[in-house]
C-alpha atoms as a PDB file:
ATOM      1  CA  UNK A   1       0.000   0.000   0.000  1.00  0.00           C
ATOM      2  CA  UNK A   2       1.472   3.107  -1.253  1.00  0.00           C
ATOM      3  CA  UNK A   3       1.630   5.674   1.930  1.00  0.00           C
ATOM      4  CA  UNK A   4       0.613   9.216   1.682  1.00  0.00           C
ATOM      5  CA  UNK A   5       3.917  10.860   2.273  1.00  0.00           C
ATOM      6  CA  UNK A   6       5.101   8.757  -1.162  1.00  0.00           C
ATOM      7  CA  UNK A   7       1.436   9.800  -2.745  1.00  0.00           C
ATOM      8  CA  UNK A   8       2.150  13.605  -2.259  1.00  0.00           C
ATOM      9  CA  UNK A   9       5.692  13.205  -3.572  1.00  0.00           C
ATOM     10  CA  UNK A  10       4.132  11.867  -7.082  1.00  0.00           C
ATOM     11  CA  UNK A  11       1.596  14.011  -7.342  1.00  0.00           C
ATOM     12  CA  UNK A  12       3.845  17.329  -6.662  1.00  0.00           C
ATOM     13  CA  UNK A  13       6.651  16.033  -9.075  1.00  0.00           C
ATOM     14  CA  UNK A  14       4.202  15.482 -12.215  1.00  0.00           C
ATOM     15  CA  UNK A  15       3.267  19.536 -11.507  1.00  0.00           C
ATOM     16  CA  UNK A  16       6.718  20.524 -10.727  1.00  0.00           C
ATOM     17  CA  UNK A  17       8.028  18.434 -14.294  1.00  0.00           C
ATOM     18  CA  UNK A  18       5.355  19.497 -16.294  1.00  0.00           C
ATOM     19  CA  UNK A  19       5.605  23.566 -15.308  1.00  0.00           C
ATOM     20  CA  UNK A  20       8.953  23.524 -16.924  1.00  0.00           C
ATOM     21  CA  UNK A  21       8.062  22.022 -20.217  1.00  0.00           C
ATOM     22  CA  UNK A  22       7.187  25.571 -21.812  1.00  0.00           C
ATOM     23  CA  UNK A  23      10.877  26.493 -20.909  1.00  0.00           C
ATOM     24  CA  UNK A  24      12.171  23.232 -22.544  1.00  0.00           C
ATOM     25  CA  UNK A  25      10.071  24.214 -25.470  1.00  0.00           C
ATOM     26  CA  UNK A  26      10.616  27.635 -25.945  1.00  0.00           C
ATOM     27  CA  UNK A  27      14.706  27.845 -25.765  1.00  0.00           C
ATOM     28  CA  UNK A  28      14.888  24.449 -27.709  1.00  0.00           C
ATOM     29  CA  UNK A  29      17.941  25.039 -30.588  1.00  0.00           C
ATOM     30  CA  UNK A  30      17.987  28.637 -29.008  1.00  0.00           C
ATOM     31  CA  UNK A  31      20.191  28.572 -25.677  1.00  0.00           C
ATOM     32  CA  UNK A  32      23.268  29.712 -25.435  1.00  0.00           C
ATOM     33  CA  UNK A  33      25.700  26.961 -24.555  1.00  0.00           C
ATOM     34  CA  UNK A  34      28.515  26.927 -21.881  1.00  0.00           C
ATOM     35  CA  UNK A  35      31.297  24.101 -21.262  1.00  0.00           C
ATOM     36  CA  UNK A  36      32.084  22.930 -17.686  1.00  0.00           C
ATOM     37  CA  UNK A  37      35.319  21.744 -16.599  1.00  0.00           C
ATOM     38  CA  UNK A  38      34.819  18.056 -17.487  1.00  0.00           C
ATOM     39  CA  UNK A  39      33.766  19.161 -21.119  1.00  0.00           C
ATOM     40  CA  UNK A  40      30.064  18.645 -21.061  1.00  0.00           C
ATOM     41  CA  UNK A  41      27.668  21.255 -22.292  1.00  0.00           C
ATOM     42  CA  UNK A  42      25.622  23.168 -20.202  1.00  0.00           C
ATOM     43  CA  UNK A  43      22.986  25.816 -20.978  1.00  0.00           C
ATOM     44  CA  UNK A  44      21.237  28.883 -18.267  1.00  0.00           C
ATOM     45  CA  UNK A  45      17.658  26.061 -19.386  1.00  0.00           C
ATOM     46  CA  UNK A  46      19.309  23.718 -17.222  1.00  0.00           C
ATOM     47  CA  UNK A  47      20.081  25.865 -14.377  1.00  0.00           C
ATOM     48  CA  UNK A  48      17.001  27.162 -14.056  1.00  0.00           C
ATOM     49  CA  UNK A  49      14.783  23.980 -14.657  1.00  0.00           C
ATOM     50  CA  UNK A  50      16.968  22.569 -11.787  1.00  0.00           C
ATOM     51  CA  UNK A  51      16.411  25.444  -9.497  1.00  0.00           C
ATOM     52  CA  UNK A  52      12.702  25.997 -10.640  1.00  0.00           C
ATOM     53  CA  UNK A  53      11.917  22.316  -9.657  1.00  0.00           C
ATOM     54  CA  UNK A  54      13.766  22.256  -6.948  1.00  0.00           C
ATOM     55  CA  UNK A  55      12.296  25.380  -5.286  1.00  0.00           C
ATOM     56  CA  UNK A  56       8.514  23.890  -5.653  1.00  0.00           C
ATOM     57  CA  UNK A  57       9.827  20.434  -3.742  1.00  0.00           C
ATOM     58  CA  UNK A  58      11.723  21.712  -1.492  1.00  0.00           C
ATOM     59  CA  UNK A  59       9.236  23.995  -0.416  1.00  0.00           C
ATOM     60  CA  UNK A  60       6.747  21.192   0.171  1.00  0.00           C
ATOM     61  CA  UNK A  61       8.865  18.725   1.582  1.00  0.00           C
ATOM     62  CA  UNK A  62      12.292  20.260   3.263  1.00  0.00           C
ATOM     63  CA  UNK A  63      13.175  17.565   4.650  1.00  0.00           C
ATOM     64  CA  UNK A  64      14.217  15.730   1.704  1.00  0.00           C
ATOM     65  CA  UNK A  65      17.536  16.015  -0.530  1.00  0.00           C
ATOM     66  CA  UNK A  66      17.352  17.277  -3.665  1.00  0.00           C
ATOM     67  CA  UNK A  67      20.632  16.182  -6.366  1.00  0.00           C
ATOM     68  CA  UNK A  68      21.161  18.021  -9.264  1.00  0.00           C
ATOM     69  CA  UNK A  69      24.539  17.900 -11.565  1.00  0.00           C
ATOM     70  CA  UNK A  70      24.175  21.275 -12.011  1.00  0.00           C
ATOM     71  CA  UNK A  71      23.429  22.445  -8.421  1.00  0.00           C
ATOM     72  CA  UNK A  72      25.907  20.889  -7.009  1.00  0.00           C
ATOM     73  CA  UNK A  73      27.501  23.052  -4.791  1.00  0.00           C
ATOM     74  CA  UNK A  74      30.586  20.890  -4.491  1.00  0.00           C
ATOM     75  CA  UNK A  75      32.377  18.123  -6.416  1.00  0.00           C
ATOM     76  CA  UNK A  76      32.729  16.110  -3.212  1.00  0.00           C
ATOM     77  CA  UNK A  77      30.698  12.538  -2.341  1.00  0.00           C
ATOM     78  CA  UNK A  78      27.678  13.967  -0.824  1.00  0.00           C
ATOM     79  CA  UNK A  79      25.995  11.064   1.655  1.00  0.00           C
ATOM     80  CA  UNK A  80      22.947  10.440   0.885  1.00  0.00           C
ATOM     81  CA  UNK A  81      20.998  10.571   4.600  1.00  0.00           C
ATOM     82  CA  UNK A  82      17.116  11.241   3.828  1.00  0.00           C
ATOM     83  CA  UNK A  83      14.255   8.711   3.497  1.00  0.00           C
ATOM     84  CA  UNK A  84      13.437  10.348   0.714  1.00  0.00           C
ATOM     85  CA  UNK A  85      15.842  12.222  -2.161  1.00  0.00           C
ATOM     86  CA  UNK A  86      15.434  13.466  -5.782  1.00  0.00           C
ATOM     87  CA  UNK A  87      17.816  12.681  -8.782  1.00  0.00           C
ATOM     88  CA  UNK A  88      17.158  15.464 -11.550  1.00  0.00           C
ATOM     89  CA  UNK A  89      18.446  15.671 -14.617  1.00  0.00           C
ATOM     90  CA  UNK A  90      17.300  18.694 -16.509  1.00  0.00           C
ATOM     91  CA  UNK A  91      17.695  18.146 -19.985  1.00  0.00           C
ATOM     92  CA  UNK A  92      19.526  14.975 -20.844  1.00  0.00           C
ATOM     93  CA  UNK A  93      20.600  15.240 -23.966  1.00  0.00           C
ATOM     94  CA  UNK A  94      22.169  18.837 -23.425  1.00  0.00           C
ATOM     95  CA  UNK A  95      24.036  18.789 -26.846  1.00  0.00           C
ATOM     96  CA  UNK A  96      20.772  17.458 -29.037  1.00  0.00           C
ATOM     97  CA  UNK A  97      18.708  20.404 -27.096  1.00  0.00           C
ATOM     98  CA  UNK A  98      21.394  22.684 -28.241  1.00  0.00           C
ATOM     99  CA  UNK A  99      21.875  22.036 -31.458  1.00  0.00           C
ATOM    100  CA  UNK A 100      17.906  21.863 -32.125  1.00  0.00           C
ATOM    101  CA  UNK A 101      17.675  17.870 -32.291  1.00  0.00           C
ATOM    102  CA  UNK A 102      14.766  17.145 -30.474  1.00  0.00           C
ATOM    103  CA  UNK A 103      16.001  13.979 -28.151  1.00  0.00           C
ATOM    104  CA  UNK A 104      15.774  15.352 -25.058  1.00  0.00           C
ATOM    105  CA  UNK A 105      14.028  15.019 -21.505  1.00  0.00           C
ATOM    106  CA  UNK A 106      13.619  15.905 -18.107  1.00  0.00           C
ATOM    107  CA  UNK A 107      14.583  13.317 -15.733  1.00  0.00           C
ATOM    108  CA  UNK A 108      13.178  13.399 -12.250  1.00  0.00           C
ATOM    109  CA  UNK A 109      13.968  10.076  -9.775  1.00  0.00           C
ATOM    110  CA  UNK A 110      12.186  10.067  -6.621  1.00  0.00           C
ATOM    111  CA  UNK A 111      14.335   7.820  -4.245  1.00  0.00           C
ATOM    112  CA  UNK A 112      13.899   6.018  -0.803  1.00  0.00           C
ATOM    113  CA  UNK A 113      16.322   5.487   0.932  1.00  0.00           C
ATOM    114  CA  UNK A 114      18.848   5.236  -2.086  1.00  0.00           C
ATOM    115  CA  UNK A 115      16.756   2.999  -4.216  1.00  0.00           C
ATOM    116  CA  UNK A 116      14.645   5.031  -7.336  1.00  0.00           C
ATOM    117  CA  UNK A 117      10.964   4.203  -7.124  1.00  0.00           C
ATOM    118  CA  UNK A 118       9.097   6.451  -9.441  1.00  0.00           C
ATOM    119  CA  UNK A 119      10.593   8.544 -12.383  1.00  0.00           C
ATOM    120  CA  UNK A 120       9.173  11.103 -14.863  1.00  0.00           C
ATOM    121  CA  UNK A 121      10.826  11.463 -18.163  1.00  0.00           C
ATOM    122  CA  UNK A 122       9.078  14.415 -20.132  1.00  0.00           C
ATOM    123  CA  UNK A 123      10.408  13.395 -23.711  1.00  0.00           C
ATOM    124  CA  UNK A 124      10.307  16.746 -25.667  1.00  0.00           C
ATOM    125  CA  UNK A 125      10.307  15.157 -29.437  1.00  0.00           C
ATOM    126  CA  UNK A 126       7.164  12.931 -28.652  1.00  0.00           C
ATOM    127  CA  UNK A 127       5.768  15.791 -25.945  1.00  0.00           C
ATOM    128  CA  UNK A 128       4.932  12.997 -23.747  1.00  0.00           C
ATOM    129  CA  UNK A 129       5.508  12.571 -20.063  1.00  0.00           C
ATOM    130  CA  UNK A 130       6.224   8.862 -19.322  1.00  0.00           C
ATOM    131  CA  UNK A 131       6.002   8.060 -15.888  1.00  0.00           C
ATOM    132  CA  UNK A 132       5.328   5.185 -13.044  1.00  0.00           C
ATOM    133  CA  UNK A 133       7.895   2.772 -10.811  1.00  0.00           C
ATOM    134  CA  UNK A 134       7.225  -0.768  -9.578  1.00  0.00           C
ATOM    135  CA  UNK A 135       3.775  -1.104  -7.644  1.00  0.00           C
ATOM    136  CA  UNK A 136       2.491   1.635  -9.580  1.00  0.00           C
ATOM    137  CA  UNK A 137       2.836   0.399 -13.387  1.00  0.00           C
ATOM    138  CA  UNK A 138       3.996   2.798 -15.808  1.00  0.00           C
ATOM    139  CA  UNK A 139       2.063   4.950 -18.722  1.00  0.00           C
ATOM    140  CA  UNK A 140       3.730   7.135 -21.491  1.00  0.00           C
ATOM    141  CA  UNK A 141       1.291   9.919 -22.109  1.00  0.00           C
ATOM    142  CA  UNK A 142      -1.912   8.312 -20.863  1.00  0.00           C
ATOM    143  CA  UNK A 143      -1.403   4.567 -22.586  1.00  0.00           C
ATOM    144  CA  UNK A 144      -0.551   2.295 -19.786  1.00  0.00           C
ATOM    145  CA  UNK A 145       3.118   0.216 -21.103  1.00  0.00           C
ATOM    146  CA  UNK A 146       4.908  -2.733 -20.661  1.00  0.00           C
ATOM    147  CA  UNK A 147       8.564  -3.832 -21.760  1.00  0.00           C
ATOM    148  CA  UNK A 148       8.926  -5.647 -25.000  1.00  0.00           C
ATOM    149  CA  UNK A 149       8.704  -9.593 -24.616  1.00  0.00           C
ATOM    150  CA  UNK A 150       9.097 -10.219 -28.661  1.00  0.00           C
ATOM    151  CA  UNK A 151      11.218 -12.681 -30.014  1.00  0.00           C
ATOM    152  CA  UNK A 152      14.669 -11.818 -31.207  1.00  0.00           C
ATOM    153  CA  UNK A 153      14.356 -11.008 -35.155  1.00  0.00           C
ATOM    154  CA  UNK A 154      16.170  -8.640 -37.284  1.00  0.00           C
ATOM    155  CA  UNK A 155      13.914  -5.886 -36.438  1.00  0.00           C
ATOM    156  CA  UNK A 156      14.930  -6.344 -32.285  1.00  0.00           C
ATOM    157  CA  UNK A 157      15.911  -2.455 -31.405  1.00  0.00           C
ATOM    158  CA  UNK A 158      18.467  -1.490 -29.026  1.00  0.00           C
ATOM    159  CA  UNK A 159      19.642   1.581 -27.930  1.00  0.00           C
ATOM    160  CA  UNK A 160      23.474   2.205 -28.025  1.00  0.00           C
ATOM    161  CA  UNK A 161      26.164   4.678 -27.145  1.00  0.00           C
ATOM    162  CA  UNK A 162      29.621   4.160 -28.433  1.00  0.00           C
ATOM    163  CA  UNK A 163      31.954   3.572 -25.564  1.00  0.00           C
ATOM    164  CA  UNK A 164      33.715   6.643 -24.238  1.00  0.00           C
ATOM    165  CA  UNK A 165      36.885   3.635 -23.342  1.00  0.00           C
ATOM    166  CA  UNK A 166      38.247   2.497 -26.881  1.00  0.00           C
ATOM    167  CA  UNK A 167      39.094  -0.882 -24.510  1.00  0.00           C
ATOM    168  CA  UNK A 168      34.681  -1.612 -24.158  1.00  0.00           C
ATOM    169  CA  UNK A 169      34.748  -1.814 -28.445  1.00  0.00           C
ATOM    170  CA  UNK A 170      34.939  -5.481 -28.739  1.00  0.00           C
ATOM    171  CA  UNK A 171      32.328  -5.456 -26.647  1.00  0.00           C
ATOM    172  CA  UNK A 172      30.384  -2.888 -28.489  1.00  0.00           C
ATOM    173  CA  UNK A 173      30.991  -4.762 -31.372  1.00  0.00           C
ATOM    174  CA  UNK A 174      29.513  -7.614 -30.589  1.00  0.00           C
ATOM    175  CA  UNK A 175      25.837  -5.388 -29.995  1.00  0.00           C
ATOM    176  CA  UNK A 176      26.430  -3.390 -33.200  1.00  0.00           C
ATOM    177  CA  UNK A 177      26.706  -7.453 -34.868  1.00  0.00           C
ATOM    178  CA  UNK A 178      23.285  -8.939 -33.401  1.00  0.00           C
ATOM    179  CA  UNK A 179      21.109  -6.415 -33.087  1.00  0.00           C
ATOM    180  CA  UNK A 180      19.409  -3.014 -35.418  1.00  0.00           C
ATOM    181  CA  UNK A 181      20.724  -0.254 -33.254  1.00  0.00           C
ATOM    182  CA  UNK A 182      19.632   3.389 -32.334  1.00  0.00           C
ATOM    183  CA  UNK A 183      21.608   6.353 -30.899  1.00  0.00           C
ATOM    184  CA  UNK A 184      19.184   9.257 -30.219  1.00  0.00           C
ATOM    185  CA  UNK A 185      22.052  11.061 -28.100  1.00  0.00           C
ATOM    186  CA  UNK A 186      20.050  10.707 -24.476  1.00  0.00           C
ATOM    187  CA  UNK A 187      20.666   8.007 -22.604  1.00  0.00           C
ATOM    188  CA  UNK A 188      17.675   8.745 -20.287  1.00  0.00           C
ATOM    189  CA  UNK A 189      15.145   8.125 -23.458  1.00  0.00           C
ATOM    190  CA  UNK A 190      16.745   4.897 -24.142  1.00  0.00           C
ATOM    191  CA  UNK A 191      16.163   3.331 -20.631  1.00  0.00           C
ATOM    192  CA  UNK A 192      12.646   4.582 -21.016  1.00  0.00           C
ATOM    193  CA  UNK A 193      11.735   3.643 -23.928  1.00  0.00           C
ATOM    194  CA  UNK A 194      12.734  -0.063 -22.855  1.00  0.00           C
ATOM    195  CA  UNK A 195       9.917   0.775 -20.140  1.00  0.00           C
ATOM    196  CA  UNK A 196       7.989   2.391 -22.795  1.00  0.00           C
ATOM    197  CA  UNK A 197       8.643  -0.938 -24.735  1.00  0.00           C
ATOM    198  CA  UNK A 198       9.801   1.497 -28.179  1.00  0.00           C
ATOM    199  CA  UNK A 199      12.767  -0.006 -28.140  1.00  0.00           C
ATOM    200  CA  UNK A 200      13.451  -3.866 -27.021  1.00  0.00           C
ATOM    201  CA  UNK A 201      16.425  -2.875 -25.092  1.00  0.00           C
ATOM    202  CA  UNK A 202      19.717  -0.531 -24.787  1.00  0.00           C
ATOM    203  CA  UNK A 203      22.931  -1.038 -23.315  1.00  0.00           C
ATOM    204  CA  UNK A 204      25.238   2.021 -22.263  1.00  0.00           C
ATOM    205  CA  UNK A 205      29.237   2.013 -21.576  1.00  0.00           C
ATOM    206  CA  UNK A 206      29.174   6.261 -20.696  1.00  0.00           C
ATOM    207  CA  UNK A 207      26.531   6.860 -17.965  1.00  0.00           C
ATOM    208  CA  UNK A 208      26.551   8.858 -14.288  1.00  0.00           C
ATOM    209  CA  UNK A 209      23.871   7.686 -12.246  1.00  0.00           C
ATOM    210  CA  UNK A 210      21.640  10.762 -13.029  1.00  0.00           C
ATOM    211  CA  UNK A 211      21.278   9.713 -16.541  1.00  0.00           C
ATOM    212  CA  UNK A 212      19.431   6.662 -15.798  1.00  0.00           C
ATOM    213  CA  UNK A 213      17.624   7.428 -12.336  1.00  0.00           C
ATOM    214  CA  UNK A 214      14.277   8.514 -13.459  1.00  0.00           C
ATOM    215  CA  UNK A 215      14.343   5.909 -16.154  1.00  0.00           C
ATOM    216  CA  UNK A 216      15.162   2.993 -13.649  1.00  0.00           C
ATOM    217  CA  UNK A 217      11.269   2.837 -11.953  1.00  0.00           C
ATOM    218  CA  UNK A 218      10.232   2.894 -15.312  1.00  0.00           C
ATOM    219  CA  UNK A 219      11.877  -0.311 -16.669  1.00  0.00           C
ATOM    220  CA  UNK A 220      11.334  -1.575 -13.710  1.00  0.00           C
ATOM    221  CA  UNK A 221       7.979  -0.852 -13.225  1.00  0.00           C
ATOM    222  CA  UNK A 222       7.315  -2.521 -17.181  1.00  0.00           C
ATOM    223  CA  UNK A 223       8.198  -5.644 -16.299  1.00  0.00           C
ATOM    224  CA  UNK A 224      11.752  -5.295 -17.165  1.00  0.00           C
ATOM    225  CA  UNK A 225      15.397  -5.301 -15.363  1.00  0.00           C
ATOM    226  CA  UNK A 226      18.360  -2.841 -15.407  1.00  0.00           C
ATOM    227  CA  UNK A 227      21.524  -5.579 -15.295  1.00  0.00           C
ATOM    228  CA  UNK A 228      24.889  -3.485 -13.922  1.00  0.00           C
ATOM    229  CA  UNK A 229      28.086  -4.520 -15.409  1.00  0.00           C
ATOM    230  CA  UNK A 230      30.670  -2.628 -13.311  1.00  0.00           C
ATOM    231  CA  UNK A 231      29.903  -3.255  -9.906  1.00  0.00           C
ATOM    232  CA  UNK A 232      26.247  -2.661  -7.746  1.00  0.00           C
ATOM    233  CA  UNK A 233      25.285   0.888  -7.769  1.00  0.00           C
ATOM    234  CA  UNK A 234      21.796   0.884  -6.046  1.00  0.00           C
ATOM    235  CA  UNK A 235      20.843   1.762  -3.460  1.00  0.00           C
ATOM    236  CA  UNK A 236      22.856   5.159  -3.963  1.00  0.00           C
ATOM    237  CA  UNK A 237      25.102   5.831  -0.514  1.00  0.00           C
ATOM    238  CA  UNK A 238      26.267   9.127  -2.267  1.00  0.00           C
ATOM    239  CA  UNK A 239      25.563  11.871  -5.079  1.00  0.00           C
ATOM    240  CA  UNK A 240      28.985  12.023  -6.266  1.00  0.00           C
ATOM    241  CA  UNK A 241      29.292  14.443  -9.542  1.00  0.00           C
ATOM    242  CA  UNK A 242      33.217  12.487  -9.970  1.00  0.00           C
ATOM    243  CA  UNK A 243      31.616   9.022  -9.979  1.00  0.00           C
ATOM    244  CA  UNK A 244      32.509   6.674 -12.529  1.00  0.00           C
ATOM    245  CA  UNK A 245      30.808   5.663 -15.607  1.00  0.00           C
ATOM    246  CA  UNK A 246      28.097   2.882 -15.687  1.00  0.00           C
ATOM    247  CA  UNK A 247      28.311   0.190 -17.539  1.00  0.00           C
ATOM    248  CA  UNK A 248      24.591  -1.227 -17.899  1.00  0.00           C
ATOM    249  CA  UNK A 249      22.294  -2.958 -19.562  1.00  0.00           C
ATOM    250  CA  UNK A 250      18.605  -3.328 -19.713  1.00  0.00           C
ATOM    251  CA  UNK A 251      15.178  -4.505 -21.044  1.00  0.00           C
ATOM    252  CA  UNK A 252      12.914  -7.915 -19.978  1.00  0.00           C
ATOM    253  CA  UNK A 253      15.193 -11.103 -18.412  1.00  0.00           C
ATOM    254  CA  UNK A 254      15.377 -12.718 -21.791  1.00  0.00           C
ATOM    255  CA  UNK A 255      16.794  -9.546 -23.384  1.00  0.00           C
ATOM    256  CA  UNK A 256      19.047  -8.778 -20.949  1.00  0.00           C
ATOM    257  CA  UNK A 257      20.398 -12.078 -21.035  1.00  0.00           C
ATOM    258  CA  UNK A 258      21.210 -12.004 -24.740  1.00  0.00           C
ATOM    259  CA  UNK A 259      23.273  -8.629 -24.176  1.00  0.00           C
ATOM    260  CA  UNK A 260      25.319  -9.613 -22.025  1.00  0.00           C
ATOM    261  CA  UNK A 261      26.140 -13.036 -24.273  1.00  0.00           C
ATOM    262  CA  UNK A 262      27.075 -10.917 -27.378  1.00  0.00           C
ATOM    263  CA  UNK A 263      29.207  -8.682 -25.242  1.00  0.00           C
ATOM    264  CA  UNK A 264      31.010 -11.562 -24.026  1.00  0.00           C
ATOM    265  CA  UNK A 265      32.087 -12.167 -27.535  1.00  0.00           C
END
């Protein structure tokens, strides 16, 4: 049984997402872009989608703790110590929102203690706010969704990033050989649309923990599984902007299964 103090949470993030989506709309391909220290874009629509959200929250629940990358107010491990914390990404797919290609979202994770249990991904090319966590089911717009469970053919999707570590490319290779691959430049919309069962699964060599953490619930809450390659990273013991990169894979058991084979080579 869901409790109340989890009930408000939902209901105040969907308003909270949703307020900023005129922003996201309006400065699309517009923004002036800026380059932090680590080489990643960054636009003043992410700052201010982070701090707009954040303010509406944190006014209605205080005692929570709210994780932005781009609010950070230090590069340190920050512990995570609240039942309850938040795991925003503004716009993932900074570059594509940029540049004026339209894969991008807002990614909002609602956490307890550590673990994400309901996301909101507000995908701006398909203006549709996909949403839900395990218990709860999940819907993109207002069509209720499950993971893909069709047989491997040669029209089985998967999302892909080329690894950032030239080392990962035989394993790579062996996803670019068995499968039809798409790279829409957000890693967030991959993982969810595995939950949103658009694509049959991804796999991702390049990702901080705030690219995937509203998308997580969703999979999750599909019917599907989010398979770690590197080492356990749930349930989150720190917000740590230096943390390495995940190496992941997702979509249902069967899927997830046959990722991992082909990486092995």
């Amino acid at each position: 049984m869901s409790s109340p103090d989890l009930l408000s949470r939902i209901a105040a993030a969907k308003t909270a997402v949703m307020s900023q989506t005129d922003l996201l709309h309006r400065e699309f391909g517009r923004a002036k872009s800026e380059w932090k220290s680590d080489g990643s874009r960054v636009t003043a629509v992410d700052v201010a989608i982070s701090e707009n959200i954040f303010r509406d929250l944190g006014a209605q629940f205080p005692a929570d703790q709210f994780f932005s990358e781009e609010l950070a107010d230090t590069d340190q491990p920050i512990p995570v110590t609240a039942r309850f914390s938040w795991v925003l990404d503004p716009i993932d797919g900074t570059n594509n929102f940029a540049l004026g290609i339209p894969h991008c979202a807002i990614a909002l994770a609602l956490c307890e203690n550590g673990e994400p249990i309901y996301g909101w991904v507000y995908d701006l090319s398909r203006r549709s706010l996909m949403q839900g966590g395990p218990g709860f089911g999940v819907r993109d717009g207002e069509r209720e969704v499950r993971v893909s469970t069709a047989p491997f053919s040669k029209e089985t999707l998967v999302g892909f990033h080329s690894p950032f570590d030239k080392t990962l490319l035989p394993s790579a290779s062996g996803v670019l050989g068995a499968f039809k691959i798409r790279g829409l430049g957000s890693a967030t919309l991959h993982l969810a649309y595995v939950g949103a069962g658009i694509l049959d699964g991804c796999v991702d060599f390049n990702v901080k923990i705030w690219d995937l953490a509203a998308a997580i619930p969703l999979v999750r809450g599909a019917g599907g599984e989010v398979h770690f390659l590197n080492g356990p990273q749930l349930p989150m013991r720190t917000f740590d902007l230096k943390m390495k990169r995940i190496i992941y894979v997702a979509g249902s058991a069967a899927m997830c299964a046959r990722l991992q084979e082909v990486m092995r080579g």
